[in-house]
C-alpha atoms as a PDB file:
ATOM      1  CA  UNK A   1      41.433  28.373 -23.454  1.00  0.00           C
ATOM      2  CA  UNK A   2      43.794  27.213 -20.907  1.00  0.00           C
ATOM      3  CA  UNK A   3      44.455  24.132 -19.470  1.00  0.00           C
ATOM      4  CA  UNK A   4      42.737  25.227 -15.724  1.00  0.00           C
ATOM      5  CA  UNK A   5      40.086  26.479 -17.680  1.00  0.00           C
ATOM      6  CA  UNK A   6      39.429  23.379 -19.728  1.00  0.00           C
ATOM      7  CA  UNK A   7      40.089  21.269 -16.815  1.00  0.00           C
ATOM      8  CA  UNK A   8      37.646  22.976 -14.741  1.00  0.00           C
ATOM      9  CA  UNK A   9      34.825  22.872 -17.678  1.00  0.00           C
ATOM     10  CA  UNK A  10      35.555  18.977 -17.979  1.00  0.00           C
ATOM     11  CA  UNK A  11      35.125  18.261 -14.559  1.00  0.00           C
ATOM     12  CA  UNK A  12      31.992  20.581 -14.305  1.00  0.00           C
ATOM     13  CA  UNK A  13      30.834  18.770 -17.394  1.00  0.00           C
ATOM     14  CA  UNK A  14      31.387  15.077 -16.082  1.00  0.00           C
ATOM     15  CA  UNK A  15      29.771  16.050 -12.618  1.00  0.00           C
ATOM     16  CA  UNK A  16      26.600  16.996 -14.782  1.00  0.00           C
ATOM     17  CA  UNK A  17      26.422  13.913 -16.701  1.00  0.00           C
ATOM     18  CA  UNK A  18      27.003  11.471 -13.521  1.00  0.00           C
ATOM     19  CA  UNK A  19      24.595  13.162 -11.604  1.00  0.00           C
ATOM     20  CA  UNK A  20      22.249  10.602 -10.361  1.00  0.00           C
ATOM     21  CA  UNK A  21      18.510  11.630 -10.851  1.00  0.00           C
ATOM     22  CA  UNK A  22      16.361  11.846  -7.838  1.00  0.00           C
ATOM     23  CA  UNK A  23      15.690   8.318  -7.000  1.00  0.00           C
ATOM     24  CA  UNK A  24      13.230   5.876  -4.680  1.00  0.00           C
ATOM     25  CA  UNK A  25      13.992   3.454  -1.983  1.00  0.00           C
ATOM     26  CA  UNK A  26      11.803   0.518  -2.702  1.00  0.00           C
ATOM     27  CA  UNK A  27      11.001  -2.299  -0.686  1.00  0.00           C
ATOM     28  CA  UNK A  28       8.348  -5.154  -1.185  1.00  0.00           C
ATOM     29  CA  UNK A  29       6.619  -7.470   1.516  1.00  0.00           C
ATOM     30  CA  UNK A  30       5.767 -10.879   0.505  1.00  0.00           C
ATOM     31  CA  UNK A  31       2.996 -13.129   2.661  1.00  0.00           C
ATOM     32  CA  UNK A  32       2.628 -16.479   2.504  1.00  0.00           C
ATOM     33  CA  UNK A  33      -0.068 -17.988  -0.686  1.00  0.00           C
ATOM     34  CA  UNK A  34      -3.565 -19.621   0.597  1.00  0.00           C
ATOM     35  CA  UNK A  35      -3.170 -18.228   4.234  1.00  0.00           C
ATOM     36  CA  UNK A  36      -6.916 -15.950   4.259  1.00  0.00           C
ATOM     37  CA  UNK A  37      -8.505 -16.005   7.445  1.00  0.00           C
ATOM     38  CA  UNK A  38     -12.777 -16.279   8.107  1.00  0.00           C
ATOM     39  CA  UNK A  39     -14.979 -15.526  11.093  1.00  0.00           C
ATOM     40  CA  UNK A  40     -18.730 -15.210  11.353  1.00  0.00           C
ATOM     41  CA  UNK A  41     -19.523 -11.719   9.828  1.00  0.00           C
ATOM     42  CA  UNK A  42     -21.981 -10.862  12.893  1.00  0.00           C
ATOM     43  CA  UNK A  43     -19.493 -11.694  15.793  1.00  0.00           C
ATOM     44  CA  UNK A  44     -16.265 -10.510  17.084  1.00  0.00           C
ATOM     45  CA  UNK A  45     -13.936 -11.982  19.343  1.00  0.00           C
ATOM     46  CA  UNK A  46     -14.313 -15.181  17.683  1.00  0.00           C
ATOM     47  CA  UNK A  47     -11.213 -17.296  16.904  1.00  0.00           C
ATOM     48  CA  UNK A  48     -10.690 -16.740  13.402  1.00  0.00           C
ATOM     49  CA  UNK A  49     -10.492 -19.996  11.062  1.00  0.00           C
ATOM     50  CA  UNK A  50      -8.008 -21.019   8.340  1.00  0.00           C
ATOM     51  CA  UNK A  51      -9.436 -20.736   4.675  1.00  0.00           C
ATOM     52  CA  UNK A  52      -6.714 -21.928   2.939  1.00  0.00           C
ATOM     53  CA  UNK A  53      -8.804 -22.504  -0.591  1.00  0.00           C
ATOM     54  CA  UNK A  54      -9.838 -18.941  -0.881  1.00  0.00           C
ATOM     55  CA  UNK A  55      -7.771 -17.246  -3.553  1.00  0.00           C
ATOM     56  CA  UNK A  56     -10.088 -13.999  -3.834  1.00  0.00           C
ATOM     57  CA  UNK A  57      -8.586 -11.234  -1.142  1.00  0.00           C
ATOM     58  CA  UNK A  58      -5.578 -13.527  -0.777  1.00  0.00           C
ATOM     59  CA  UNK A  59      -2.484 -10.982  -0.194  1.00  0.00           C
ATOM     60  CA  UNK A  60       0.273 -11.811  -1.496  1.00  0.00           C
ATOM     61  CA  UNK A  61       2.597  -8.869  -1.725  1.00  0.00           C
ATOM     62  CA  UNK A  62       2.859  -5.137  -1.142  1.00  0.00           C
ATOM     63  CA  UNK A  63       5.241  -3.075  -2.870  1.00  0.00           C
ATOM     64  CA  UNK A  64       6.375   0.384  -1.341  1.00  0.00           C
ATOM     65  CA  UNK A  65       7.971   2.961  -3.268  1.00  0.00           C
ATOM     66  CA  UNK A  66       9.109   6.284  -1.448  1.00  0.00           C
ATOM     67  CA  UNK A  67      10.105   8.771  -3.644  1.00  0.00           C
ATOM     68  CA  UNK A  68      10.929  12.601  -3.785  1.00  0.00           C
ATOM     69  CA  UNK A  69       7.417  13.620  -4.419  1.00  0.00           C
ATOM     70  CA  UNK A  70       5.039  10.261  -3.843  1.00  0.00           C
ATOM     71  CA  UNK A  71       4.238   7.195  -2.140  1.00  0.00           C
ATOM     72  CA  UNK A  72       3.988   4.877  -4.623  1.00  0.00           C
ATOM     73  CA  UNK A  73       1.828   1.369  -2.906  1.00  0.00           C
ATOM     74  CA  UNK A  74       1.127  -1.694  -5.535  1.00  0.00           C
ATOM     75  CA  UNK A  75      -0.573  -4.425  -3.270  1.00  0.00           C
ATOM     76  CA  UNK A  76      -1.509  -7.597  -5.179  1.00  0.00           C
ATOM     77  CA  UNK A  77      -3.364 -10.431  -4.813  1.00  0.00           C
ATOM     78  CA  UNK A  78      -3.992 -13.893  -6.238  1.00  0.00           C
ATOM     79  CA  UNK A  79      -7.509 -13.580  -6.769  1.00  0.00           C
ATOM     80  CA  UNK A  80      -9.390 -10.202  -6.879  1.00  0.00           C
ATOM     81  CA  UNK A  81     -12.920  -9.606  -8.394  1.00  0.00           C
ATOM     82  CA  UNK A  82     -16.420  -7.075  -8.034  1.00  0.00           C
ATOM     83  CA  UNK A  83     -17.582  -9.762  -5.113  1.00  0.00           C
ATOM     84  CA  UNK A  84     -21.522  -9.838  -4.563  1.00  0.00           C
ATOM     85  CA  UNK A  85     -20.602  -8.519  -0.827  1.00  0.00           C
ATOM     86  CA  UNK A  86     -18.591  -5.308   0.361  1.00  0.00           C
ATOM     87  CA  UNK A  87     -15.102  -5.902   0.171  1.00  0.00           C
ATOM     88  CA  UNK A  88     -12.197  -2.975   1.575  1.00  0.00           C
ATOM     89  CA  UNK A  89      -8.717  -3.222   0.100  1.00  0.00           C
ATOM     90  CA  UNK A  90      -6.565  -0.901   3.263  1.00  0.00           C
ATOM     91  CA  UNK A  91      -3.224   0.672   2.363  1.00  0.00           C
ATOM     92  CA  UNK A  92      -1.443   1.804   6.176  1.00  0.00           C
ATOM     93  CA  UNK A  93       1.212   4.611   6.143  1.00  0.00           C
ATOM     94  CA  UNK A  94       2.964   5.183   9.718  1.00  0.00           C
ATOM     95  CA  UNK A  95       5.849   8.230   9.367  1.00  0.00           C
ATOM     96  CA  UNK A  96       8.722   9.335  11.616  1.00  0.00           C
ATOM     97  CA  UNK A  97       6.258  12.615  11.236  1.00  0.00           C
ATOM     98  CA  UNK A  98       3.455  11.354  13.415  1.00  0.00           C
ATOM     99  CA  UNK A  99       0.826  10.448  11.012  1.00  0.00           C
ATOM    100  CA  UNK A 100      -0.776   7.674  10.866  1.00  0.00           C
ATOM    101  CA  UNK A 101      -3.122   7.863   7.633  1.00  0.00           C
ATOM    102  CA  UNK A 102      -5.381   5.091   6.180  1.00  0.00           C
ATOM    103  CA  UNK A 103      -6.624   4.844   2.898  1.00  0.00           C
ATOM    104  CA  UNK A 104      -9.559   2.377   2.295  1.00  0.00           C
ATOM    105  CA  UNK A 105     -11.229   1.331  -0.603  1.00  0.00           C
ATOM    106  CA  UNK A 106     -14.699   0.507  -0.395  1.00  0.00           C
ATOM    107  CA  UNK A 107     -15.920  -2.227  -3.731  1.00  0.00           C
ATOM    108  CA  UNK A 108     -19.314  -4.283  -4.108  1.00  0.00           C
ATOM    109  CA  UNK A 109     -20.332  -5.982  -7.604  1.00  0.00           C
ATOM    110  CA  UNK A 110     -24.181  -3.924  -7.157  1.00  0.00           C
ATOM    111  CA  UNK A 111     -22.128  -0.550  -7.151  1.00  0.00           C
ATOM    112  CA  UNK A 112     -19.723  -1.022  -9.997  1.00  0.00           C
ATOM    113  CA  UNK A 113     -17.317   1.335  -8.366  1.00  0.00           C
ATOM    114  CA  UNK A 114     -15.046   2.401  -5.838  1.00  0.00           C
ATOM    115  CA  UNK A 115     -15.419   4.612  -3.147  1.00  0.00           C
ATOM    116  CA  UNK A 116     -12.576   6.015  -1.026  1.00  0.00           C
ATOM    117  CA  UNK A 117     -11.570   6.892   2.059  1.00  0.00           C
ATOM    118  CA  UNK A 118      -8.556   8.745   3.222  1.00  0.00           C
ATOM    119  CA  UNK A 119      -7.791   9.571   6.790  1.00  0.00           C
ATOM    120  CA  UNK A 120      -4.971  10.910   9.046  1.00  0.00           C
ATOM    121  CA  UNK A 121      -4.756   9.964  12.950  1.00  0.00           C
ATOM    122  CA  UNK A 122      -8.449   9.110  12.440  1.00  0.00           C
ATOM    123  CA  UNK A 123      -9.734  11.751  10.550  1.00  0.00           C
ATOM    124  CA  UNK A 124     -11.052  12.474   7.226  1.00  0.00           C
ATOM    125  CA  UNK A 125      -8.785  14.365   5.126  1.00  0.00           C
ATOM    126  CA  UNK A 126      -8.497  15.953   1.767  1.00  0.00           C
ATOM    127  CA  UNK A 127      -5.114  15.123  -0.251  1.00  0.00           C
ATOM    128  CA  UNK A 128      -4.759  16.832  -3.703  1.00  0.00           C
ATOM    129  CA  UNK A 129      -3.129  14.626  -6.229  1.00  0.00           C
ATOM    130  CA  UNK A 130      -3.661  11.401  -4.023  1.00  0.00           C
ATOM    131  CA  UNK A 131      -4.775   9.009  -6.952  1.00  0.00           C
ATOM    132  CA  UNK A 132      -5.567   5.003  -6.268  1.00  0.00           C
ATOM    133  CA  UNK A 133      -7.272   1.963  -8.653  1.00  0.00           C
ATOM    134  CA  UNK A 134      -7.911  -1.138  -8.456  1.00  0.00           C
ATOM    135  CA  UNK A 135      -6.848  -3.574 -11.554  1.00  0.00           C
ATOM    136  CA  UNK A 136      -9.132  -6.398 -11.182  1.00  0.00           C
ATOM    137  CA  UNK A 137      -7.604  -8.428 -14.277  1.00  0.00           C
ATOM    138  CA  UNK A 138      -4.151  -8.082 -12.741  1.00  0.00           C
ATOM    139  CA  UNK A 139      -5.483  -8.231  -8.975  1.00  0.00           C
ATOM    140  CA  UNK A 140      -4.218  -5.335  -7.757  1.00  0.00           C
ATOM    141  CA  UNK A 141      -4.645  -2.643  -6.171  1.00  0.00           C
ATOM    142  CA  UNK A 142      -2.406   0.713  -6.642  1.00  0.00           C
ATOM    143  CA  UNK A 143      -2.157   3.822  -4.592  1.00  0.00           C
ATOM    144  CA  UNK A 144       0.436   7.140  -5.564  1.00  0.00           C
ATOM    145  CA  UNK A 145       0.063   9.747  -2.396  1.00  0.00           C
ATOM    146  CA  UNK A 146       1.868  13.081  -2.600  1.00  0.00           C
ATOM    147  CA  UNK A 147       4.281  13.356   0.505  1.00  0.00           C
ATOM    148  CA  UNK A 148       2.793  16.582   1.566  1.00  0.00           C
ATOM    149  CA  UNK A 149      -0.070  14.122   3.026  1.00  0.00           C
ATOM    150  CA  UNK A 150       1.904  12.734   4.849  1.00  0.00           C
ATOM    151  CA  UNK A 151       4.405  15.796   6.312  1.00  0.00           C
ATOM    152  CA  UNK A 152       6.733  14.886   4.129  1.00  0.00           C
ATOM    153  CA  UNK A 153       8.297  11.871   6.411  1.00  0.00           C
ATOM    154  CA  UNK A 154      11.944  10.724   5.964  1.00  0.00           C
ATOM    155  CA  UNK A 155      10.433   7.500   5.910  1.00  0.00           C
ATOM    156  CA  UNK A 156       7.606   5.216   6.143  1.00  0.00           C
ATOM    157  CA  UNK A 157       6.078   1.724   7.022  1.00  0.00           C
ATOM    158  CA  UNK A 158       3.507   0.193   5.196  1.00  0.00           C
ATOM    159  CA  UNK A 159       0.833  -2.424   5.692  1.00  0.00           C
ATOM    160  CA  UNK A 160      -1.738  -3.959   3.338  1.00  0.00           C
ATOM    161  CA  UNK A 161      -4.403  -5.935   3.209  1.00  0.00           C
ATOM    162  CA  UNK A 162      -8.475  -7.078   2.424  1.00  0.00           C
ATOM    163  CA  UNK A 163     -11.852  -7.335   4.460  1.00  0.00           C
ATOM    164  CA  UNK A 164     -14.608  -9.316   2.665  1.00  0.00           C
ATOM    165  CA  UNK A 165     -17.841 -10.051   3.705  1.00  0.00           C
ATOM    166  CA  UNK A 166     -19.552 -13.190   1.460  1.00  0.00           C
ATOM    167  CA  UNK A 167     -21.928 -15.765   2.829  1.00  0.00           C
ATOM    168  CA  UNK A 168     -22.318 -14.625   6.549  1.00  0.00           C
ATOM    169  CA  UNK A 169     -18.793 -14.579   6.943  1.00  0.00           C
ATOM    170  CA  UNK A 170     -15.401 -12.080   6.932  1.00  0.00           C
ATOM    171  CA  UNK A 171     -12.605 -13.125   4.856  1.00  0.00           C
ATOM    172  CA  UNK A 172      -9.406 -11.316   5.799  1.00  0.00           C
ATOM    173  CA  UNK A 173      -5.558 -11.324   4.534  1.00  0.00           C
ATOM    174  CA  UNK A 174      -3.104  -9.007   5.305  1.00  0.00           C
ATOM    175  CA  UNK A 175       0.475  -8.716   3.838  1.00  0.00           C
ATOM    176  CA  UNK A 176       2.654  -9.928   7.054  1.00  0.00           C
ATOM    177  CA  UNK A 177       5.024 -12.573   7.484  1.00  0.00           C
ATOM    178  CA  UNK A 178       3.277 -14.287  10.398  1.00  0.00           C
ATOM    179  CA  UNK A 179      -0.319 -15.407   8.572  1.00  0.00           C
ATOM    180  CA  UNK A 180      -1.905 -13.425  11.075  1.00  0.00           C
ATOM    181  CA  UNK A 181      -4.660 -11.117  10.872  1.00  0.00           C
ATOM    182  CA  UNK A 182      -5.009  -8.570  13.749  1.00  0.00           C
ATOM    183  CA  UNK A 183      -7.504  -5.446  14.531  1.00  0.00           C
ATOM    184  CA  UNK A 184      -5.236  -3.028  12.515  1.00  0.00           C
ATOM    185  CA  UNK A 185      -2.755  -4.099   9.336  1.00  0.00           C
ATOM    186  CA  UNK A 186       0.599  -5.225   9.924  1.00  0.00           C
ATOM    187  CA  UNK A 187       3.435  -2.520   8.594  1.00  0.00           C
ATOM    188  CA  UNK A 188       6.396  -3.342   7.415  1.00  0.00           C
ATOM    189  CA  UNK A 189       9.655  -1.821   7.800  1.00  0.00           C
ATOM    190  CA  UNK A 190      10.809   1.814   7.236  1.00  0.00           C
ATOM    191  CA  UNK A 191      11.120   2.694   3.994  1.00  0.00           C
ATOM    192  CA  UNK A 192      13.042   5.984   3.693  1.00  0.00           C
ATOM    193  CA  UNK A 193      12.716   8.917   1.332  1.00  0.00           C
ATOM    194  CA  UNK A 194      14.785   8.213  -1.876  1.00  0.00           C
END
């Protein structure tokens, strides 16, 4: 073999080797510890009122994962259990694409398990190989959504949060940096397609 030969099979050789795989872009969104908001569960409007001892529904982070195929979401909590009341854990995708998609999951302790709900610019939608759970031992929550879902966005924002109803009132935390809770989650910055 000659030397142009053997140079040029090195150098395709070494290219192959320190090929990067496909990769993610990951970024996580902390909010503030023992910062759960209440209101009366029959009224709205009504200023909403610190609850700082409530641990269960307390959002602490949300960790966004956009890869070549998925949306990997791991929200987590401090405290998160089968509550005697209805409790929703939301996951909130926005995309350079348009969407705007919502996945809720609906718990209560009489059920025993979890119902979901996944919808695009308000509107139910099938998504094939969307998969989600909720670890109550670790307090989390975890959601893996194929791209295709979504139109295959360069990149996202996220938003996370919880909605419980227990003793005539709604406990609410999302995962912003303000300790506020509005009508829709807080999203986070763009995450873009790794």
């Amino acid at each position: 073999m000659n030397r142009l030969a053997l140079s040029a099979l090195v150098a395709t050789a070494f290219a192959a080797l320190s090929a990067a795989p496909a990769s993610a872009q990951t970024k996580t969104l902390h909010d503030a510890a023992h910062d759960v908001l209440s209101q009366p569960a029959d009224s709205s409007g009504v200023q909403k009122a610190a609850a700082p001892r409530r641990r269960e529904g307390d959002a602490l982070s949300l960790r966004v994962t956009h890869g070549p195929h998925r949306l990997r979401l791991v929200l987590r909590f401090a405290r998160l259990t089968k509550t005697e009341g209805p409790a929703a854990q939301v996951l909130a995708v926005r995309t350079n694409t348009g969407k705007r998609a919502e996945l809720v999951l609906f718990t209560t302790k009489a059920s025993g398990s979890v119902q979901r709900s996944w919808q695009v610019n308000g509107h139910e939608r099938r998504c094939p190989g969307l998969r989600s759970r909720v670890e109550y031992r670790k307090a989390i929550v975890r959601a893996a959504i194929p791209r295709r879902c979504l139109g295959n966005p360069s990149w996202v924002r996220a938003g996370g949060g919880n909605g419980t109803l227990a003793r005539g009132r709604l406990f609410a935390d999302d995962v912003t940096l303000d300790s506020k809770v509005r009508h829709e989650v807080a999203l986070g910055p763009r995450v873009r397609r790794g």
